[in-house]
PDB file of N, CA and C in Angstrom:
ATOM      1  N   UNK A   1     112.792 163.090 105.105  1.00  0.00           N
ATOM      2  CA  UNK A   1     113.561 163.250 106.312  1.00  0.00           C
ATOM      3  C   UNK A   1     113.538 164.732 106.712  1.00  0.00           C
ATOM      4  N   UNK A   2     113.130 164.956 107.980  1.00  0.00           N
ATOM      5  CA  UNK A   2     113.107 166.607 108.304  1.00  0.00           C
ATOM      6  C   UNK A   2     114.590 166.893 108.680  1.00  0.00           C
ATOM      7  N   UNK A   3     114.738 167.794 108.505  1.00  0.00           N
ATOM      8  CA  UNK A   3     116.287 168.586 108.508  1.00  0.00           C
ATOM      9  C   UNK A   3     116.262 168.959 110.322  1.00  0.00           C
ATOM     10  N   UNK A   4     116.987 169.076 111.105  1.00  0.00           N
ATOM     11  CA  UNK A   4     116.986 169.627 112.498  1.00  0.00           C
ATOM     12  C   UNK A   4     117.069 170.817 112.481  1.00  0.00           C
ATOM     13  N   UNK A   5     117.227 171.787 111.725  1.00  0.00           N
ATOM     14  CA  UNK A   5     116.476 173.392 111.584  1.00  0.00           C
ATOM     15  C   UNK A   5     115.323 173.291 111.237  1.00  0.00           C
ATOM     16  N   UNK A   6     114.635 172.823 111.017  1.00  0.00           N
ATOM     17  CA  UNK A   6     113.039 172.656 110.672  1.00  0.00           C
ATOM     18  C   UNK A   6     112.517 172.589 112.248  1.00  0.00           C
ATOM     19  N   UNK A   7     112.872 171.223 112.825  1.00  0.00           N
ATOM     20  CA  UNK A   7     112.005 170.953 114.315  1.00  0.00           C
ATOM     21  C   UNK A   7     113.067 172.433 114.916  1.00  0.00           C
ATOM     22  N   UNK A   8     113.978 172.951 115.000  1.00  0.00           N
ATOM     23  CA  UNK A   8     114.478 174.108 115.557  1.00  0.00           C
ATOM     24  C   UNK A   8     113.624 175.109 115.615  1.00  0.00           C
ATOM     25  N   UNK A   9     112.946 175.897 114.128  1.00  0.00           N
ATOM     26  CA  UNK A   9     112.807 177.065 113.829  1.00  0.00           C
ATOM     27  C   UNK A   9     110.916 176.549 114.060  1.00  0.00           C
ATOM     28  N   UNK A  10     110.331 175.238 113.989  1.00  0.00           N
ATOM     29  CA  UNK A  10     108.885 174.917 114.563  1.00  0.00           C
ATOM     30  C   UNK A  10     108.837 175.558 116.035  1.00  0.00           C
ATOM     31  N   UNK A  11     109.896 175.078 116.560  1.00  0.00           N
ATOM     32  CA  UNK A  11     110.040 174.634 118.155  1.00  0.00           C
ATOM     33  C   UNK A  11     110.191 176.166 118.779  1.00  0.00           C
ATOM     34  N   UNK A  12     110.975 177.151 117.867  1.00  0.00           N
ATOM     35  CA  UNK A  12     111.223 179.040 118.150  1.00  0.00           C
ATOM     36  C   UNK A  12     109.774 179.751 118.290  1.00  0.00           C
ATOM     37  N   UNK A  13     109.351 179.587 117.104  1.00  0.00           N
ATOM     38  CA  UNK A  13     108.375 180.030 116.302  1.00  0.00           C
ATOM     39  C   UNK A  13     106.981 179.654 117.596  1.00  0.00           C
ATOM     40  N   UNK A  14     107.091 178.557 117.961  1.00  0.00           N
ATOM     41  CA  UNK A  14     105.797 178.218 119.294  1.00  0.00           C
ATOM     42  C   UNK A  14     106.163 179.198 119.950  1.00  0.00           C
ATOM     43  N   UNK A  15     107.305 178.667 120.724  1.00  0.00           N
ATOM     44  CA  UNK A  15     107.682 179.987 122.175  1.00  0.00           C
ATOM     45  C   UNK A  15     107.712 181.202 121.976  1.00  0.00           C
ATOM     46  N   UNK A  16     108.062 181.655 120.607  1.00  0.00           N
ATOM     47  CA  UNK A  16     107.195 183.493 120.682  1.00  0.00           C
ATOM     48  C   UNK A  16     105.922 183.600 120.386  1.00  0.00           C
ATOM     49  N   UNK A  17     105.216 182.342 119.757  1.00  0.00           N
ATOM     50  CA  UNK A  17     103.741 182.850 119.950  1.00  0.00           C
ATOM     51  C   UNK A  17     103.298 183.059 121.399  1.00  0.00           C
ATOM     52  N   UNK A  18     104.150 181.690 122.259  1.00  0.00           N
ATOM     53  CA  UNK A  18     103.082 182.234 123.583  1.00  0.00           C
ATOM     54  C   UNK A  18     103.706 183.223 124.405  1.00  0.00           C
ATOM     55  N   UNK A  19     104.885 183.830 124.088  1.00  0.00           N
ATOM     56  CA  UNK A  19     105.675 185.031 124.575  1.00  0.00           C
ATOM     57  C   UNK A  19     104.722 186.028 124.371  1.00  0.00           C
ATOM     58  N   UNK A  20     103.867 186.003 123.111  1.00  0.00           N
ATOM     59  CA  UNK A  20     103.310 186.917 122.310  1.00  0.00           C
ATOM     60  C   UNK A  20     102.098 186.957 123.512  1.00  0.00           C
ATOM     61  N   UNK A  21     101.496 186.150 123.506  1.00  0.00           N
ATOM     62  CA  UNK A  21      99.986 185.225 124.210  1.00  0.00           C
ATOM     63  C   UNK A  21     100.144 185.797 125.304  1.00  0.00           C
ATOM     64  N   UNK A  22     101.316 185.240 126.152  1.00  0.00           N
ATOM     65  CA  UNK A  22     101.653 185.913 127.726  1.00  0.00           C
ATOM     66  C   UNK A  22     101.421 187.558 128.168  1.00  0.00           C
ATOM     67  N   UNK A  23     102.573 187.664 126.794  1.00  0.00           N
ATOM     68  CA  UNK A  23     102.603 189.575 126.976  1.00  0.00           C
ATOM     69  C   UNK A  23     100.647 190.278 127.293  1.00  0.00           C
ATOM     70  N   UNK A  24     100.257 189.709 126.416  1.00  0.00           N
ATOM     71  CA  UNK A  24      98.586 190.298 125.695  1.00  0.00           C
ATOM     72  C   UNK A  24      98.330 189.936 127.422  1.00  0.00           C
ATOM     73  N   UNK A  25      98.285 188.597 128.095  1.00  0.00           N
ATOM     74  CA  UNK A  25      97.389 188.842 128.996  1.00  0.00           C
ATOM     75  C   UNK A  25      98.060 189.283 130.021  1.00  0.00           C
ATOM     76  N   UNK A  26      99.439 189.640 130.048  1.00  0.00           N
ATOM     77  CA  UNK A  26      99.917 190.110 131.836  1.00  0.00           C
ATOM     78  C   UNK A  26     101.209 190.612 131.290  1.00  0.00           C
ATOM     79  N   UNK A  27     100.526 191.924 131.062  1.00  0.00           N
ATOM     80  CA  UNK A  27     102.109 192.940 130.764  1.00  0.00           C
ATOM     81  C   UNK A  27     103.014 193.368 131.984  1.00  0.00           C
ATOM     82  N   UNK A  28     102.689 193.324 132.709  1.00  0.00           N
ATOM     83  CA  UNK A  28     103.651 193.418 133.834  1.00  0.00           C
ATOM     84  C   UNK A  28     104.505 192.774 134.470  1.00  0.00           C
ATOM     85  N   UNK A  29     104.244 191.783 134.064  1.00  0.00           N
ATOM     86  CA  UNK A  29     105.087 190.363 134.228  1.00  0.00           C
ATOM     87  C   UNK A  29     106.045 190.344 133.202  1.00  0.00           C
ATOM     88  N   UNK A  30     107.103 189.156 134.032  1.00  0.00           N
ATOM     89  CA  UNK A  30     108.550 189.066 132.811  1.00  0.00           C
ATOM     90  C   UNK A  30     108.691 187.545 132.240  1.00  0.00           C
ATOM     91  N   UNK A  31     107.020 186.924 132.733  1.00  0.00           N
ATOM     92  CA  UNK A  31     107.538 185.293 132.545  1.00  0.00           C
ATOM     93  C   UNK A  31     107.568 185.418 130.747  1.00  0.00           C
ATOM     94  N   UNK A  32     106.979 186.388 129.876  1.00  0.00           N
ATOM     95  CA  UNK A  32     107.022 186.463 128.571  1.00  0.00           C
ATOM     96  C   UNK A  32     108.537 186.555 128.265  1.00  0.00           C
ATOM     97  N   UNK A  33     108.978 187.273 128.912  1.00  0.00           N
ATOM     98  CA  UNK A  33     110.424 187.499 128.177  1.00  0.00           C
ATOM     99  C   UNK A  33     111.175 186.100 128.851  1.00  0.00           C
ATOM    100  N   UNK A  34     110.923 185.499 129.512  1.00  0.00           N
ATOM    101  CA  UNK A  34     111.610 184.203 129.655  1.00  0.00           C
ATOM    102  C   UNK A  34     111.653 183.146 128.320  1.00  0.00           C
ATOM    103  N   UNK A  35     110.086 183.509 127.883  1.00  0.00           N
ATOM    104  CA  UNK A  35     110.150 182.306 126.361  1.00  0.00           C
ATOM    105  C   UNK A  35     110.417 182.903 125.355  1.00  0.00           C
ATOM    106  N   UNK A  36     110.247 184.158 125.321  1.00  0.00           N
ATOM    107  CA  UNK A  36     111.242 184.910 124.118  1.00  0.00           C
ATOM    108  C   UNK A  36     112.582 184.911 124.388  1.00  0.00           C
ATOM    109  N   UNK A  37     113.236 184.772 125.279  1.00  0.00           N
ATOM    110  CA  UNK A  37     115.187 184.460 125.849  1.00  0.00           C
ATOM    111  C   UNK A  37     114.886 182.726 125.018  1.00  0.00           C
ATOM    112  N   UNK A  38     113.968 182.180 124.989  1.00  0.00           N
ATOM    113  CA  UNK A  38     114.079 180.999 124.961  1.00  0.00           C
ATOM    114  C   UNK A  38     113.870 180.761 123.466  1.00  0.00           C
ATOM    115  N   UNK A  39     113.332 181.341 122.391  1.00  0.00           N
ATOM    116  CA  UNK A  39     113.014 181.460 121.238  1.00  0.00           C
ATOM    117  C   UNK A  39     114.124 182.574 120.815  1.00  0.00           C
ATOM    118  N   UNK A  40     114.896 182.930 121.250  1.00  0.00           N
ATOM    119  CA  UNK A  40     116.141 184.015 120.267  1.00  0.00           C
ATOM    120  C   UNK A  40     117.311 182.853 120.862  1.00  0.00           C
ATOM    121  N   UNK A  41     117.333 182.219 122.171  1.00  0.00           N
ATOM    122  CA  UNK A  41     118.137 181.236 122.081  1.00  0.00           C
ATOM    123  C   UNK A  41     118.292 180.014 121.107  1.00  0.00           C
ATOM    124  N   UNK A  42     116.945 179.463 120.890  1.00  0.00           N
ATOM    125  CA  UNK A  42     116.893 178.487 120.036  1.00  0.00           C
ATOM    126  C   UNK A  42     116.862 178.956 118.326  1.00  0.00           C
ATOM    127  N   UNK A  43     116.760 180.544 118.188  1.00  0.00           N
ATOM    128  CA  UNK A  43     117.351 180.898 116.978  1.00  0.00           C
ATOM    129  C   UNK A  43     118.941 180.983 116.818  1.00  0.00           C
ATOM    130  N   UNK A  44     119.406 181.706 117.573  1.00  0.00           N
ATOM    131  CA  UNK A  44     120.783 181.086 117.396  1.00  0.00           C
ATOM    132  C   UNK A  44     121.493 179.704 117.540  1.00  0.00           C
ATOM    133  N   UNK A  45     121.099 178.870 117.928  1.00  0.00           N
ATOM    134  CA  UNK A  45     121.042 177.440 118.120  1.00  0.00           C
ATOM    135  C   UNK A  45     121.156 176.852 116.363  1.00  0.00           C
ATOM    136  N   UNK A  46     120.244 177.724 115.667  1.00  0.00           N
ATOM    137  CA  UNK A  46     118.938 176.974 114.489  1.00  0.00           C
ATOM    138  C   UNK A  46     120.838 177.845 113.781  1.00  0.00           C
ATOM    139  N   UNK A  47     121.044 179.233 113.606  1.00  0.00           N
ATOM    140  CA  UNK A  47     121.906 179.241 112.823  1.00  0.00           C
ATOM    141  C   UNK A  47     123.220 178.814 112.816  1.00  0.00           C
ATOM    142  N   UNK A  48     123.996 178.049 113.696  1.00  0.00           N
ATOM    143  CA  UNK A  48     124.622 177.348 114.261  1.00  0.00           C
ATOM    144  C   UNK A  48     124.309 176.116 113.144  1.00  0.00           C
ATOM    145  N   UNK A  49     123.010 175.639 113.181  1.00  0.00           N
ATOM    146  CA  UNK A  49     122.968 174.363 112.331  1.00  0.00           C
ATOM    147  C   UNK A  49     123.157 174.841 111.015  1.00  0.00           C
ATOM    148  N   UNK A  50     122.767 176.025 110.545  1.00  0.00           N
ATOM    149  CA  UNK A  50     123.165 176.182 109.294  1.00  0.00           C
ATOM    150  C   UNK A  50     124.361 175.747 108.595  1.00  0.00           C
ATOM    151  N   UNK A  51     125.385 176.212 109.730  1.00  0.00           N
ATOM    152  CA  UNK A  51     127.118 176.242 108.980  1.00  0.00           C
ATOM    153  C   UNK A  51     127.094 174.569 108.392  1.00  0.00           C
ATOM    154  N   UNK A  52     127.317 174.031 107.405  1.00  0.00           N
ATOM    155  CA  UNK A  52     127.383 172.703 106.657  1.00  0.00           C
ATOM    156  C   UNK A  52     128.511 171.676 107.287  1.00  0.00           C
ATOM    157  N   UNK A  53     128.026 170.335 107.261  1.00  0.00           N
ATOM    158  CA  UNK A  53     128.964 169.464 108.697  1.00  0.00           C
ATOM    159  C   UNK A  53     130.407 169.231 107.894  1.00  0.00           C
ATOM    160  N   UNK A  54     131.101 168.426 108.257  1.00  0.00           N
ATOM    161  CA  UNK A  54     132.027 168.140 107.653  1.00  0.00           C
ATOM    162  C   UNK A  54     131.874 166.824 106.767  1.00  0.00           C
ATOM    163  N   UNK A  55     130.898 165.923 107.324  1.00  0.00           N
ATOM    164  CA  UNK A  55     131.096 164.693 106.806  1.00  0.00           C
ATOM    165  C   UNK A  55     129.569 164.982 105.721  1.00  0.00           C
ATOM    166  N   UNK A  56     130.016 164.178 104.146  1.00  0.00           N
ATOM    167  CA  UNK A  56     128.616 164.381 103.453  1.00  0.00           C
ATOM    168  C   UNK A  56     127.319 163.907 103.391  1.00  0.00           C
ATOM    169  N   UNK A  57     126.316 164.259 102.829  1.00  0.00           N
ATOM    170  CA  UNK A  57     124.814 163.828 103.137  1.00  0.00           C
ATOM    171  C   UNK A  57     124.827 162.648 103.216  1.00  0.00           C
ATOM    172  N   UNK A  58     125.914 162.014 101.935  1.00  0.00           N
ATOM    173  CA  UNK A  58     124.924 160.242 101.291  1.00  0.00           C
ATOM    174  C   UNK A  58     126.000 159.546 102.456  1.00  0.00           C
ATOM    175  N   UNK A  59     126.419 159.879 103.243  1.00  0.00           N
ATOM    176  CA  UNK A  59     127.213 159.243 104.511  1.00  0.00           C
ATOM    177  C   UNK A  59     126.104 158.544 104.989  1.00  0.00           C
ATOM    178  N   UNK A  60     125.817 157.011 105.354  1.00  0.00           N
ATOM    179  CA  UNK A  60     125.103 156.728 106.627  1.00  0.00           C
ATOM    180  C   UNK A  60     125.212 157.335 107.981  1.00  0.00           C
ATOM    181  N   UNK A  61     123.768 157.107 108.514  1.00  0.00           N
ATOM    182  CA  UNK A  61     124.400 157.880 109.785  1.00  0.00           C
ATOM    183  C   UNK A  61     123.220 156.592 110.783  1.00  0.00           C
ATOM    184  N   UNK A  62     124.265 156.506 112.075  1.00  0.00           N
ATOM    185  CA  UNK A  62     123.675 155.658 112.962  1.00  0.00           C
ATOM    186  C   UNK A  62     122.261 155.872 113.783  1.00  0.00           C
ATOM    187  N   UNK A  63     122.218 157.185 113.577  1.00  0.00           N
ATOM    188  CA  UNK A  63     120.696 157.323 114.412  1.00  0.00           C
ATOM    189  C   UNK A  63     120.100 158.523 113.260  1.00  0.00           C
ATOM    190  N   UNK A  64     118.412 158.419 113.471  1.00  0.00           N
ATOM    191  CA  UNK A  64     117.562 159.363 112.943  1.00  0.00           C
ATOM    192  C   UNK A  64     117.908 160.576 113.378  1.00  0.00           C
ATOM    193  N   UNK A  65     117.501 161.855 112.486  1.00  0.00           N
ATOM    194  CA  UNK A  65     117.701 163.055 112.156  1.00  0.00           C
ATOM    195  C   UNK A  65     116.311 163.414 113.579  1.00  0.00           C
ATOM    196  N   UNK A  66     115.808 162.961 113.526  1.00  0.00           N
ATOM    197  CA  UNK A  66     114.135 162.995 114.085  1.00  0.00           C
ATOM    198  C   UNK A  66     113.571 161.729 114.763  1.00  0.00           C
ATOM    199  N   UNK A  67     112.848 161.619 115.764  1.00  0.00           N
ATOM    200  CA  UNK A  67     112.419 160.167 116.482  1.00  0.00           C
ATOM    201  C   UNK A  67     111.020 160.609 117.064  1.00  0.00           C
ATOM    202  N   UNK A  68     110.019 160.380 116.586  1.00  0.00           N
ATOM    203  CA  UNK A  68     108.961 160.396 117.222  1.00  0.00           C
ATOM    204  C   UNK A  68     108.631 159.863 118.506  1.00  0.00           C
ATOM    205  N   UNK A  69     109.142 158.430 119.505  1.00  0.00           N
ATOM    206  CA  UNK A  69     109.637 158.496 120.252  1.00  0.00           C
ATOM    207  C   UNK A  69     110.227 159.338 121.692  1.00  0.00           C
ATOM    208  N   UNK A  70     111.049 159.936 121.279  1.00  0.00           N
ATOM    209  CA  UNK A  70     111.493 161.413 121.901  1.00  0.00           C
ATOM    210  C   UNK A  70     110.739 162.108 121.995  1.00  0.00           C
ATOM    211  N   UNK A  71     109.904 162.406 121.097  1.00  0.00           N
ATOM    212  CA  UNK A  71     108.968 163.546 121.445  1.00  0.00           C
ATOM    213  C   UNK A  71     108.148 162.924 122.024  1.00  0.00           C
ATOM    214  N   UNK A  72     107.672 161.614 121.912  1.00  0.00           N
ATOM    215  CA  UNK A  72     106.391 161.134 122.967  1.00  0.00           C
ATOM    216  C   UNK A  72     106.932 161.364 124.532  1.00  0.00           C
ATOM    217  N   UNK A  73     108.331 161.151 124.926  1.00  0.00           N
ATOM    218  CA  UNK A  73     108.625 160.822 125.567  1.00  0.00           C
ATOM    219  C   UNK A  73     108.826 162.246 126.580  1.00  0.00           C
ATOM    220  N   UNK A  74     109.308 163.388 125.606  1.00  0.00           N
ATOM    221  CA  UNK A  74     109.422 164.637 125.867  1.00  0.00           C
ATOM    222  C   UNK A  74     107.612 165.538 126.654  1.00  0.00           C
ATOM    223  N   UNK A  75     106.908 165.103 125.872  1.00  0.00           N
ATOM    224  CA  UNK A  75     105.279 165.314 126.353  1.00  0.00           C
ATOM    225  C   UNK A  75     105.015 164.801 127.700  1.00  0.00           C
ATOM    226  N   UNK A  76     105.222 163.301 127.738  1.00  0.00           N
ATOM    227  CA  UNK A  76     104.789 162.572 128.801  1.00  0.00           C
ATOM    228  C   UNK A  76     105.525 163.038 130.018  1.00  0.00           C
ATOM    229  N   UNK A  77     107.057 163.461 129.981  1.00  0.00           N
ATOM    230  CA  UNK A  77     107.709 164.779 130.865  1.00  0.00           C
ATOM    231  C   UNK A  77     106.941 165.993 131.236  1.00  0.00           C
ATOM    232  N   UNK A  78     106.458 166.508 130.585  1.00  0.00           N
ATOM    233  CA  UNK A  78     105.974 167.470 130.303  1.00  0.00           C
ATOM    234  C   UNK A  78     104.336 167.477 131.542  1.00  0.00           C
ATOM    235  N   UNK A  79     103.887 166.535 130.774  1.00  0.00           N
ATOM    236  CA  UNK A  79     102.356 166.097 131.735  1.00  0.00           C
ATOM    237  C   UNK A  79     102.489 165.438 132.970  1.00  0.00           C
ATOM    238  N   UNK A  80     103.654 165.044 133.117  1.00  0.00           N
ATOM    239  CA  UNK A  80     104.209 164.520 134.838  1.00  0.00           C
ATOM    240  C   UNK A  80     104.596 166.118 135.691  1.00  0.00           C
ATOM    241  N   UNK A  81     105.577 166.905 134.784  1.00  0.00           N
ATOM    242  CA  UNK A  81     104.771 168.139 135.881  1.00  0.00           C
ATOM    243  C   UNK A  81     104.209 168.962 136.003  1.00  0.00           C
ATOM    244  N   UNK A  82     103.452 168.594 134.593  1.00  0.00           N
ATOM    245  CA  UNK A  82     102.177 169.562 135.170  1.00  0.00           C
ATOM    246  C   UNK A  82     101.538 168.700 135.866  1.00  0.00           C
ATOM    247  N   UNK A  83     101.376 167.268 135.745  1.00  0.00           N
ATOM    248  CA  UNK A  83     100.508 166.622 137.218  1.00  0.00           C
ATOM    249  C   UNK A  83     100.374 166.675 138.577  1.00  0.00           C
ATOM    250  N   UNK A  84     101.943 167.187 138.816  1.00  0.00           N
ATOM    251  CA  UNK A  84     102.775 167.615 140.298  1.00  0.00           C
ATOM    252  C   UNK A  84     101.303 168.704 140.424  1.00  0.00           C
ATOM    253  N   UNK A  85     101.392 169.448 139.723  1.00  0.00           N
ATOM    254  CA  UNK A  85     100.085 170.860 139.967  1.00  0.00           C
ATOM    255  C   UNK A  85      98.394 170.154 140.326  1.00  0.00           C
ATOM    256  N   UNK A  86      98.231 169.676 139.140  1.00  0.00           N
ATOM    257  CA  UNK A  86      97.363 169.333 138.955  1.00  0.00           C
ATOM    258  C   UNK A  86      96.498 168.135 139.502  1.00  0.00           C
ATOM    259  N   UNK A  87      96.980 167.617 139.998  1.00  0.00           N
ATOM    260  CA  UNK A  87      96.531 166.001 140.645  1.00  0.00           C
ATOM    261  C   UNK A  87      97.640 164.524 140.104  1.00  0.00           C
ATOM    262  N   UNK A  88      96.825 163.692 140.942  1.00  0.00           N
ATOM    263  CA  UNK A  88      98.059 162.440 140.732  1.00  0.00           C
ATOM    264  C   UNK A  88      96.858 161.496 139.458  1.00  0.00           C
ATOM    265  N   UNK A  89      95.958 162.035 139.332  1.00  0.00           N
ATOM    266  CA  UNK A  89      95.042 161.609 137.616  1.00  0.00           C
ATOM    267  C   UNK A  89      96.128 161.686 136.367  1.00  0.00           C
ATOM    268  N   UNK A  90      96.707 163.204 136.672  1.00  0.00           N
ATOM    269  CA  UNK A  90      97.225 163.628 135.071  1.00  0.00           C
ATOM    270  C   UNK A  90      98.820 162.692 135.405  1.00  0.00           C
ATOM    271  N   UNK A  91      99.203 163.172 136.486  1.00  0.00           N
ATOM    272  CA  UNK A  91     100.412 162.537 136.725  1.00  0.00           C
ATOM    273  C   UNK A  91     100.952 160.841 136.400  1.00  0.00           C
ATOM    274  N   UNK A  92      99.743 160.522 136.871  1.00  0.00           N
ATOM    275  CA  UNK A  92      99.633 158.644 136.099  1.00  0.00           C
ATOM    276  C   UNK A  92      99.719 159.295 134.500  1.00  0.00           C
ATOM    277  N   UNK A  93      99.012 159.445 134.415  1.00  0.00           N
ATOM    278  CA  UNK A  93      98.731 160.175 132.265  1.00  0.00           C
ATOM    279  C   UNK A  93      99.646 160.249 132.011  1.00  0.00           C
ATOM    280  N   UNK A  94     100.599 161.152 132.506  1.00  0.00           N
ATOM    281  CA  UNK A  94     101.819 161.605 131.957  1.00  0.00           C
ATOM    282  C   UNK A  94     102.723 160.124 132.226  1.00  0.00           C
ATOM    283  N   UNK A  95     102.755 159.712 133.571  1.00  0.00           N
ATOM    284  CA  UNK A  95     103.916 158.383 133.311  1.00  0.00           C
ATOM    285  C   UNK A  95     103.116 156.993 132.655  1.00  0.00           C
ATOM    286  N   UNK A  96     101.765 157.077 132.184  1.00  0.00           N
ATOM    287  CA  UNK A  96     101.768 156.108 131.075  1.00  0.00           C
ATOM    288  C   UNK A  96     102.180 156.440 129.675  1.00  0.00           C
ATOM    289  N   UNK A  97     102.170 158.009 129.650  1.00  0.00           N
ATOM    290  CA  UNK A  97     102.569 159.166 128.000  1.00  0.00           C
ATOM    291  C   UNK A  97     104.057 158.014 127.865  1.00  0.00           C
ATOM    292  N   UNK A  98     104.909 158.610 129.159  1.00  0.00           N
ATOM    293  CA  UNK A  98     106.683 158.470 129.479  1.00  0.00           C
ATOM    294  C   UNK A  98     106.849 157.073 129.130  1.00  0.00           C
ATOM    295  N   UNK A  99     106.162 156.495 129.394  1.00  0.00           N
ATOM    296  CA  UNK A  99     106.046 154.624 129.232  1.00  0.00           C
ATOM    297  C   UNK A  99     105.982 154.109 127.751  1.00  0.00           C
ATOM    298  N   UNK A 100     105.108 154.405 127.652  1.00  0.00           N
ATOM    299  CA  UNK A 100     104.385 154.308 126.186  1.00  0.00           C
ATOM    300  C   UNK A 100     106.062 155.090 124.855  1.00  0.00           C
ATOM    301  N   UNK A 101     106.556 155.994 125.537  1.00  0.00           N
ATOM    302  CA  UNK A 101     107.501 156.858 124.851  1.00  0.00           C
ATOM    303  C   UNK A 101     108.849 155.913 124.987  1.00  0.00           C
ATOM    304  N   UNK A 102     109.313 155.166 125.837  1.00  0.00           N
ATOM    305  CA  UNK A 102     110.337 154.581 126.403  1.00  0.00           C
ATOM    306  C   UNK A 102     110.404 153.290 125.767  1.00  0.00           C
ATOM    307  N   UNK A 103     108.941 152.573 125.538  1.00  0.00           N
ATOM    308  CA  UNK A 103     108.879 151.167 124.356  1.00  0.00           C
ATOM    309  C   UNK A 103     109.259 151.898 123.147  1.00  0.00           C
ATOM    310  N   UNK A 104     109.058 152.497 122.720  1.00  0.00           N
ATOM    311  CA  UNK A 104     109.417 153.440 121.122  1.00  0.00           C
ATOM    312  C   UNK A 104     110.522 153.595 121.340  1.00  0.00           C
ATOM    313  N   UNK A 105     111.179 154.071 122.087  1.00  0.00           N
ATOM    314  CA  UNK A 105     112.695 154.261 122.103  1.00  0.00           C
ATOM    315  C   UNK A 105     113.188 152.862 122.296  1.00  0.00           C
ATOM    316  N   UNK A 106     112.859 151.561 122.690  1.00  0.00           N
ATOM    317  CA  UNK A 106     113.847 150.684 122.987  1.00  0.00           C
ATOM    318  C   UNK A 106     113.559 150.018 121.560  1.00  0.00           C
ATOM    319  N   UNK A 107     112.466 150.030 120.985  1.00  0.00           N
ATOM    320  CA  UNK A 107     111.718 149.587 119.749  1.00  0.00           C
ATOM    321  C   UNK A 107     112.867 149.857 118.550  1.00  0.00           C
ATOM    322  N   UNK A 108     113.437 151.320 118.385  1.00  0.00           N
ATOM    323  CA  UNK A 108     114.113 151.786 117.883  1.00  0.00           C
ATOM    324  C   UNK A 108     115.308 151.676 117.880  1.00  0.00           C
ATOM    325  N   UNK A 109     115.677 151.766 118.971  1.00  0.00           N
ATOM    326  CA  UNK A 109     117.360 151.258 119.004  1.00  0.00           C
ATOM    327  C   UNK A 109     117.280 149.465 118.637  1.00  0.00           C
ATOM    328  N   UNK A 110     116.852 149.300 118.844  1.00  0.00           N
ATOM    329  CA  UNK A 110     116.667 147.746 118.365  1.00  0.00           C
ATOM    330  C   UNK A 110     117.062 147.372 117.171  1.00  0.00           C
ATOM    331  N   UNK A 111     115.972 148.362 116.508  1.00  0.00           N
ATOM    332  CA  UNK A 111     116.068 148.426 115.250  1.00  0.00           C
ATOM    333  C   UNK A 111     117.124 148.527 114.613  1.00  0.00           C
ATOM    334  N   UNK A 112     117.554 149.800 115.079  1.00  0.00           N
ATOM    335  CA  UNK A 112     119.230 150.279 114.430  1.00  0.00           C
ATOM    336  C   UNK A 112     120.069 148.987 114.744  1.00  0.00           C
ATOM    337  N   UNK A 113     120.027 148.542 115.869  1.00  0.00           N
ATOM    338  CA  UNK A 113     121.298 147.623 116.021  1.00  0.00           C
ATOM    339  C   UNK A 113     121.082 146.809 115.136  1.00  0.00           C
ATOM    340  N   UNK A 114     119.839 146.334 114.708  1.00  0.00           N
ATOM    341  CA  UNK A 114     119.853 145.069 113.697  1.00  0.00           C
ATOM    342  C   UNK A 114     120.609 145.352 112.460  1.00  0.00           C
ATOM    343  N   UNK A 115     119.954 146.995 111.769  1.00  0.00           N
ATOM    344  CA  UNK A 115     120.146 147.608 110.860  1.00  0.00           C
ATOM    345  C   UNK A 115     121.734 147.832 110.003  1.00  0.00           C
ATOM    346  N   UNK A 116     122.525 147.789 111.651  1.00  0.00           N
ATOM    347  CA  UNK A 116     124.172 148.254 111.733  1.00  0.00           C
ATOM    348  C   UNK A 116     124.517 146.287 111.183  1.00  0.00           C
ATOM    349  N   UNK A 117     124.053 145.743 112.154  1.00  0.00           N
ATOM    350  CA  UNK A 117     124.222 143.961 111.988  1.00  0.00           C
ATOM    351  C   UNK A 117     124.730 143.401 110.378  1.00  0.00           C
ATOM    352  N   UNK A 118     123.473 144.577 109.890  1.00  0.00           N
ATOM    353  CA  UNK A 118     123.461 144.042 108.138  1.00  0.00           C
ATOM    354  C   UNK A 118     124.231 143.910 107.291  1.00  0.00           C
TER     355      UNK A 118
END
């Protein structure tokens, strides 16, 4: 099971590489320091999760820590606007990504409800 400081400090760790990436090709610009605001935000976010919850580990808990799902679903967002840019090709792409992401999510809750049933 991944911990949610893990996908946190993955998810930081991208946005200053391309903060990094940005800076190298267009120093004059401030869109770099937008994803570095966005990677020191999501570090404080990440130590926030540190402080320990109240309720303990071997507690059940009703939903996943992590959903692959979500992230399909988060991409296929993602490729809908960049399609807006790019043509209405990628834009279908992206809302079959969103589609394809939305059966996984209903797939899942499904699941759980059965799971809770038991």
């Amino acid at each position: 099971m991944i911990r949610p400081i893990v996908v946190l400090a993955g998810w930081g760790a991208m946005l200053t590489v391309l903060a990094l990436v940005l800076l190298l090709f267009s120093p004059p610009q401030y869109e770099w320091a937008l994803l570095a605001g966005a990677a020191l935000g999501l570090a404080a976010f990440g130590v926030l999760l540190l402080v320990p919850a109240s309720r303990p580990d071997d507690a059940p808990r009703p939903m996943p820590e992590t959903s692959l799902p979500t992230v399909i679903v988060a991409w296929g967002l993602a490729i809908v606007v960049l399609g807006i840019a790019a043509g209405p090709w990628l834009l279908a792409l992206g809302a079959e990504v969103v589609a394809l992401g939305l059966f996984g999510l209903i797939r899942e809750v499904r699941a759980q409800r059965k799971e809770r049933q038991r």
